[in-house]
N, C-alpha and C. Protein backbone atom coordinates (compact mmCIF):
# COMPACT_ATOMS: atom_id res chain seq x y z
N UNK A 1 -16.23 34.98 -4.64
CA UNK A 1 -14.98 34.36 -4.26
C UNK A 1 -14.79 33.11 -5.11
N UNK A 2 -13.48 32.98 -5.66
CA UNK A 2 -12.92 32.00 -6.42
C UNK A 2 -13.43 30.51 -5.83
N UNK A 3 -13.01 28.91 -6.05
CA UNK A 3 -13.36 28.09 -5.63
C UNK A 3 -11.74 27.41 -5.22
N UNK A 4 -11.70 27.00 -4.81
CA UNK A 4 -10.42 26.59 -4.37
C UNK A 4 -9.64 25.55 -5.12
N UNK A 5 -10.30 24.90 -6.03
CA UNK A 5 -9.70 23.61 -6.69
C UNK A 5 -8.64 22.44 -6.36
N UNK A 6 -8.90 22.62 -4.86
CA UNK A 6 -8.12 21.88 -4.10
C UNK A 6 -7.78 19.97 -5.43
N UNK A 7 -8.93 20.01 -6.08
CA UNK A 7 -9.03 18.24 -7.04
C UNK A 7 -8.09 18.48 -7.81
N UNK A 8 -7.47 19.73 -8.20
CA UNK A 8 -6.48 19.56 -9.23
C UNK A 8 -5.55 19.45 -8.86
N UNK A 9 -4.74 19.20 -7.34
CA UNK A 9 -3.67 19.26 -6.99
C UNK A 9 -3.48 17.70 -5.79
N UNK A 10 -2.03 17.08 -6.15
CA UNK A 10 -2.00 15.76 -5.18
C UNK A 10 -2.65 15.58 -3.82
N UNK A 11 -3.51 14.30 -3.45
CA UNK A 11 -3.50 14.09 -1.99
C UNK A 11 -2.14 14.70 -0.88
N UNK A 12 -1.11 14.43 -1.50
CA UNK A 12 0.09 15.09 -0.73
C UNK A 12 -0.19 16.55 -0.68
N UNK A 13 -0.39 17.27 -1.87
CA UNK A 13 -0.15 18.49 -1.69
C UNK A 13 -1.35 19.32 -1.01
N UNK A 14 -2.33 18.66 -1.66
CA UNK A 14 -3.74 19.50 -0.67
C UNK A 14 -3.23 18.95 1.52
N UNK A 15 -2.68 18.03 1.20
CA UNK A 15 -2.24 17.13 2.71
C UNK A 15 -1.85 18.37 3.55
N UNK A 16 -0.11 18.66 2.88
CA UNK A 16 0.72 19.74 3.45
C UNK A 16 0.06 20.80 3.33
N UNK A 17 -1.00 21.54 3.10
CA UNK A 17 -1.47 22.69 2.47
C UNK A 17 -2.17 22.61 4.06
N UNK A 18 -2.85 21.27 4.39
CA UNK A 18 -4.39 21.34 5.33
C UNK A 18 -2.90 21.48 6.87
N UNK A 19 -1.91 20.68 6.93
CA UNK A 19 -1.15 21.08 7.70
C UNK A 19 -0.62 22.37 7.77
N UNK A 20 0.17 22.69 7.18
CA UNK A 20 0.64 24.62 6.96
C UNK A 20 -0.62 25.65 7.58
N UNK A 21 -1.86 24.87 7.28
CA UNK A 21 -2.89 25.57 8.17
C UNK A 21 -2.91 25.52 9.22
N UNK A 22 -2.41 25.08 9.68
CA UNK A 22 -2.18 24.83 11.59
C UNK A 22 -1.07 25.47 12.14
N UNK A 23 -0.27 26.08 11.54
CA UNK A 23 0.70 27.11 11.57
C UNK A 23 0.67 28.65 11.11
N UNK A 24 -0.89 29.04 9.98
CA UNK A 24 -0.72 30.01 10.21
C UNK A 24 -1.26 31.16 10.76
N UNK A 25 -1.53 30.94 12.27
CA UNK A 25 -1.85 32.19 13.04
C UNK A 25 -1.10 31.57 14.24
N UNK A 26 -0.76 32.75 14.82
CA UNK A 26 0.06 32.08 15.92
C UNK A 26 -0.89 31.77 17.23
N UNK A 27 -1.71 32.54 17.38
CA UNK A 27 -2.93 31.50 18.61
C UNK A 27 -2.71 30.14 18.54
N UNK A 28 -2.95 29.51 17.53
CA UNK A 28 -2.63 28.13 17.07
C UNK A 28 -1.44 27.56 17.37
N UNK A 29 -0.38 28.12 17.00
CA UNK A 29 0.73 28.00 17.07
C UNK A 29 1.26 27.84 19.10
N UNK A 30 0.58 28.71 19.50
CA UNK A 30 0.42 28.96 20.88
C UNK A 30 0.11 27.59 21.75
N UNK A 31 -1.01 27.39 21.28
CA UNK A 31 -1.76 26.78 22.09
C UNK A 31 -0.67 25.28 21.46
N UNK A 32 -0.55 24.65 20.09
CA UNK A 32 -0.03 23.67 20.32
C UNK A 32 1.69 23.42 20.91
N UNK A 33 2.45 24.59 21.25
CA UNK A 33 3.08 24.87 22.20
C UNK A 33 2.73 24.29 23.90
N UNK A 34 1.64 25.33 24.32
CA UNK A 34 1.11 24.42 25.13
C UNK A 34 0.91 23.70 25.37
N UNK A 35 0.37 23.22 24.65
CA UNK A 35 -0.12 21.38 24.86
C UNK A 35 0.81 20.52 25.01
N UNK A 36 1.87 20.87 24.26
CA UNK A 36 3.15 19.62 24.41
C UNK A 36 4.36 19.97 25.62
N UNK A 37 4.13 21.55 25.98
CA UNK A 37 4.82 21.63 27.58
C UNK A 37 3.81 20.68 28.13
N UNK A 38 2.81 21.13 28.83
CA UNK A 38 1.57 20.53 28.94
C UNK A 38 1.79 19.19 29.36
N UNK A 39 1.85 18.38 28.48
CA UNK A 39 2.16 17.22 28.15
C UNK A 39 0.82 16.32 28.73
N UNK A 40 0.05 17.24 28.69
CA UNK A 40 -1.26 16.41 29.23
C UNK A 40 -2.65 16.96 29.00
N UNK A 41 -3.88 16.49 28.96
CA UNK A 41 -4.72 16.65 28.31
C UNK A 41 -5.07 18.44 29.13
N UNK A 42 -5.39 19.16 28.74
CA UNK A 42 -5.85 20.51 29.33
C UNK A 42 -7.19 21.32 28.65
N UNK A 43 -7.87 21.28 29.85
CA UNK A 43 -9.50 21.79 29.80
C UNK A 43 -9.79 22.76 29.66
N UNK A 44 -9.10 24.33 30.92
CA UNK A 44 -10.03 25.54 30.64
C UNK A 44 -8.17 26.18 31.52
N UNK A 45 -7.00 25.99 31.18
CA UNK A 45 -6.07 26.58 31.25
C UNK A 45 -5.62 27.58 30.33
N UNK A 46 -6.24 26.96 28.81
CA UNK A 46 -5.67 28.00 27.82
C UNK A 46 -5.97 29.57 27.89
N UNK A 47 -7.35 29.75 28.06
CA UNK A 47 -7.68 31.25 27.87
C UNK A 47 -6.58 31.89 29.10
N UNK A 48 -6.44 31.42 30.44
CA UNK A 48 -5.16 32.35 31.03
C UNK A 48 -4.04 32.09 30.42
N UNK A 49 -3.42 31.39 29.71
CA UNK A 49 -1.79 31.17 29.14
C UNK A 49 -2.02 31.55 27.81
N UNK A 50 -2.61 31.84 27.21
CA UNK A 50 -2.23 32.40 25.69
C UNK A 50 -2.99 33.23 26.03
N UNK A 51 -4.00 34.43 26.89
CA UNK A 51 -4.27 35.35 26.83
C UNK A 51 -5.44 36.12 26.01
N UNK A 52 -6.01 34.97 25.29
CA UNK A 52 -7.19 35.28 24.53
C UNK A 52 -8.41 35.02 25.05
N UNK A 53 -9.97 35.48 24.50
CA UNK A 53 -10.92 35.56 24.91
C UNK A 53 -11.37 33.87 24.80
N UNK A 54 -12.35 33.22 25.62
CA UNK A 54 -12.53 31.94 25.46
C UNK A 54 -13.33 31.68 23.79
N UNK A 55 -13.79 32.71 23.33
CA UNK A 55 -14.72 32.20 21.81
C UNK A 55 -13.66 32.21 20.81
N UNK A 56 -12.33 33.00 21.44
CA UNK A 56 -11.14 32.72 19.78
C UNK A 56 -10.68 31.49 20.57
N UNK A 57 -10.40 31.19 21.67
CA UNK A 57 -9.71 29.78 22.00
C UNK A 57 -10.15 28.98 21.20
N UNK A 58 -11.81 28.90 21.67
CA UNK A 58 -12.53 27.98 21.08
C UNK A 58 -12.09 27.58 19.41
N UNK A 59 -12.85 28.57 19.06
CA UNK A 59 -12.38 28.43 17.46
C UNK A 59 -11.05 28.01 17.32
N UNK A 60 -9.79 28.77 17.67
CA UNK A 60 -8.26 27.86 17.77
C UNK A 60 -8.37 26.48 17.75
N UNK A 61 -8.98 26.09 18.63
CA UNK A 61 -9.16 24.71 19.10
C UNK A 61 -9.61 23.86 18.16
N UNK A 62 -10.94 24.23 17.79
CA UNK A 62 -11.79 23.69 16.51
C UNK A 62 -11.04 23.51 15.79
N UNK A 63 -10.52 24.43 14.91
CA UNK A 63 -9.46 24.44 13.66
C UNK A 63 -8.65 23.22 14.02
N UNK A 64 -7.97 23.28 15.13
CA UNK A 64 -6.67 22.45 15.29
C UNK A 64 -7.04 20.96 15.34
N UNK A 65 -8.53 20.73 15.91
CA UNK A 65 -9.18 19.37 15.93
C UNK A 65 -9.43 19.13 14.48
N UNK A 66 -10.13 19.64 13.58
CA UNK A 66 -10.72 19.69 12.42
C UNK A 66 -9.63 19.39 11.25
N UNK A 67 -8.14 20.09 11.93
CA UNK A 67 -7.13 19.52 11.05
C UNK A 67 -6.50 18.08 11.51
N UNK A 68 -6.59 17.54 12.65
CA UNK A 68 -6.98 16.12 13.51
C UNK A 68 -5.03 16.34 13.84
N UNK A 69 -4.82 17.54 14.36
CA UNK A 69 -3.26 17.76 15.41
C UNK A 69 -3.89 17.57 16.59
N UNK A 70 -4.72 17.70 17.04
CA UNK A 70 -5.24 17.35 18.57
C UNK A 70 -6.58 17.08 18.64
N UNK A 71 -6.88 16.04 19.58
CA UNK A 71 -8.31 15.29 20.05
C UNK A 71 -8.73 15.91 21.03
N UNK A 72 -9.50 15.94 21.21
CA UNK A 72 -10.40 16.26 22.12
C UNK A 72 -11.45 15.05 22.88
N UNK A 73 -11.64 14.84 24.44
CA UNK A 73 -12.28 14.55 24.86
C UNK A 73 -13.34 15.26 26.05
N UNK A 74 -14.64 15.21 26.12
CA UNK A 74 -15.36 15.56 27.23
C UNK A 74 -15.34 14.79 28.42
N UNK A 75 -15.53 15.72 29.41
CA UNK A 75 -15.60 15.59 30.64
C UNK A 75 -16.52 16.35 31.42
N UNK A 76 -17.60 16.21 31.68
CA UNK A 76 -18.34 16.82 32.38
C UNK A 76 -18.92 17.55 31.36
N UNK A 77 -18.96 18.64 31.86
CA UNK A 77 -19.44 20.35 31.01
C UNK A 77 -18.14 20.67 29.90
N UNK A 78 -17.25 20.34 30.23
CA UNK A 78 -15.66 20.83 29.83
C UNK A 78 -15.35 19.66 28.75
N UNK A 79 -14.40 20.67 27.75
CA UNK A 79 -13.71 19.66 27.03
C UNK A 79 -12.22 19.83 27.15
N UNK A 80 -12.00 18.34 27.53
CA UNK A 80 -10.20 18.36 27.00
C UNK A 80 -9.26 17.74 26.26
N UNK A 81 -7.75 18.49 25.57
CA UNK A 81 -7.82 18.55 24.42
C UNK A 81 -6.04 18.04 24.72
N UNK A 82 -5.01 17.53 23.53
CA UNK A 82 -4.16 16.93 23.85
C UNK A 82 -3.90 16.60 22.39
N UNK A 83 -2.43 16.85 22.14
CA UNK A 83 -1.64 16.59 20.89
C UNK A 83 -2.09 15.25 20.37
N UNK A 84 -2.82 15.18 18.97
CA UNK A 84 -3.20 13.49 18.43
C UNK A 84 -1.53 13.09 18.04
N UNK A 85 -1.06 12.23 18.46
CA UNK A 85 0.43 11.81 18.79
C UNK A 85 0.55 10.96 17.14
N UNK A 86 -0.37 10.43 16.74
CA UNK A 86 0.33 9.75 15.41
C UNK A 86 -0.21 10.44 14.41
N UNK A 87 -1.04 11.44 14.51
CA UNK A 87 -1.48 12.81 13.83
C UNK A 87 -0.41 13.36 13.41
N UNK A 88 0.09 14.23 14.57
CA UNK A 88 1.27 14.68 14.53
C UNK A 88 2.68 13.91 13.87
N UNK A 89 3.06 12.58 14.24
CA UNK A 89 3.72 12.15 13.54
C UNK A 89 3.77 11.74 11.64
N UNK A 90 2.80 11.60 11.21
CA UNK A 90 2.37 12.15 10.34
C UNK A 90 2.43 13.18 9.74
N UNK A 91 2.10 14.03 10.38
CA UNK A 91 2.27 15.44 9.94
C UNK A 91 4.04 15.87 9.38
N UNK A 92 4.64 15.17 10.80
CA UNK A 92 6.02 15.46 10.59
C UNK A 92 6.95 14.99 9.28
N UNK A 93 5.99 13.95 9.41
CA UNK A 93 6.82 12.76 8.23
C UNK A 93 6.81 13.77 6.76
N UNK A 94 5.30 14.04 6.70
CA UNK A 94 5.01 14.46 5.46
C UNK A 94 5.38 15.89 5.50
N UNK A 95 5.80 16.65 6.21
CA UNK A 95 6.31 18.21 6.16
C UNK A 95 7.55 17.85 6.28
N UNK A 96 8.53 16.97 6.65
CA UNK A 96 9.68 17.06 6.89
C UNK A 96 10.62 16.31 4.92
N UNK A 97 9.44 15.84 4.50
CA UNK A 97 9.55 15.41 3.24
C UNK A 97 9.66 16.77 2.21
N UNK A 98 8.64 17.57 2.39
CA UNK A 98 8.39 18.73 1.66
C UNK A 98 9.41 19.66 1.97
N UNK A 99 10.20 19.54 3.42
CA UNK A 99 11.16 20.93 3.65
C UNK A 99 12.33 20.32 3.41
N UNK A 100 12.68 18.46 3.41
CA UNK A 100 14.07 18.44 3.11
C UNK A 100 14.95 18.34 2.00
N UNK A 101 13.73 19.37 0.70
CA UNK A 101 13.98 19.22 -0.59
C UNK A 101 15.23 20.47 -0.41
N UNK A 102 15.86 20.13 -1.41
CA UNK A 102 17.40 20.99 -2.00
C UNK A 102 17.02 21.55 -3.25
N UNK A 103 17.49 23.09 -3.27
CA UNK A 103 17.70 23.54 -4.46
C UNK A 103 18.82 23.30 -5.38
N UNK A 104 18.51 22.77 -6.58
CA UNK A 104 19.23 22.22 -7.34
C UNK A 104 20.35 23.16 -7.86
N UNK A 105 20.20 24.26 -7.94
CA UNK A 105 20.78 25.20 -8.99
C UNK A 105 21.47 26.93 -8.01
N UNK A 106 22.18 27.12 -7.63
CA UNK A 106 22.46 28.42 -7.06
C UNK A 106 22.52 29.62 -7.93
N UNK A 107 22.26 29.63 -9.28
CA UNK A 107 22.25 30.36 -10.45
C UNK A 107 21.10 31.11 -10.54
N UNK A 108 19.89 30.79 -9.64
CA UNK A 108 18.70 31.17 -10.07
C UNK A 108 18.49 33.05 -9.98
N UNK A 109 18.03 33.43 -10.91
CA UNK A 109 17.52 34.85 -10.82
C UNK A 109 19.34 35.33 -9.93
């Protein structure tokens, strides 16, 4: 397998690339749905509302922490988990930069 060469390309662009990852499977997509009905930190609700086994939650979860869209805190045995709020704003800033580009030219192809 190839290497990714993420060094040859801007902090911005590897940025939006590590975000766009958090959008593409929809489990993910699911769960941070949830979380923001939600609107509050949630422990062991997901596997009944998105319908998956608790080891893909898990992993969902991981990913979504690892891309730092949601924190996680423990409690007991349990962990719970909740939209990182200036994460996310962030996120927005810098995806809403990348999507509110205009095509210059209607001629193309």
């Amino acid at each position: 397998m190839g290497l990714a060469k993420t060094e040859i390309f801007s902090d911005t662009q590897n940025e939006i690339a590590v975000f766009a990852k958090a959008f593409g499977h929809p489990a993910r997509v699911a769960i941070l749905q949830y979380l923001f009905k939600a609107n509050t930190c949630i422990c062991g609700d997901l596997v009944e509302e998105i319908g998956l086994a608790q080891p893909t939650i898990s992993q969902h979860l991981k990913e979504l922490k690892n891309l730092g869209l949601i924190k996680g805190s423990v409690e007991g045995t349990s962990v719970c988990y909740c939209i990182d709020a200036a994460q996310w704003r962030k996120m927005k800033e810098t995806m809403n930069v990348f999507l509110d580009q205009d095509i210059n030219s209607e001629t193309c192809c």
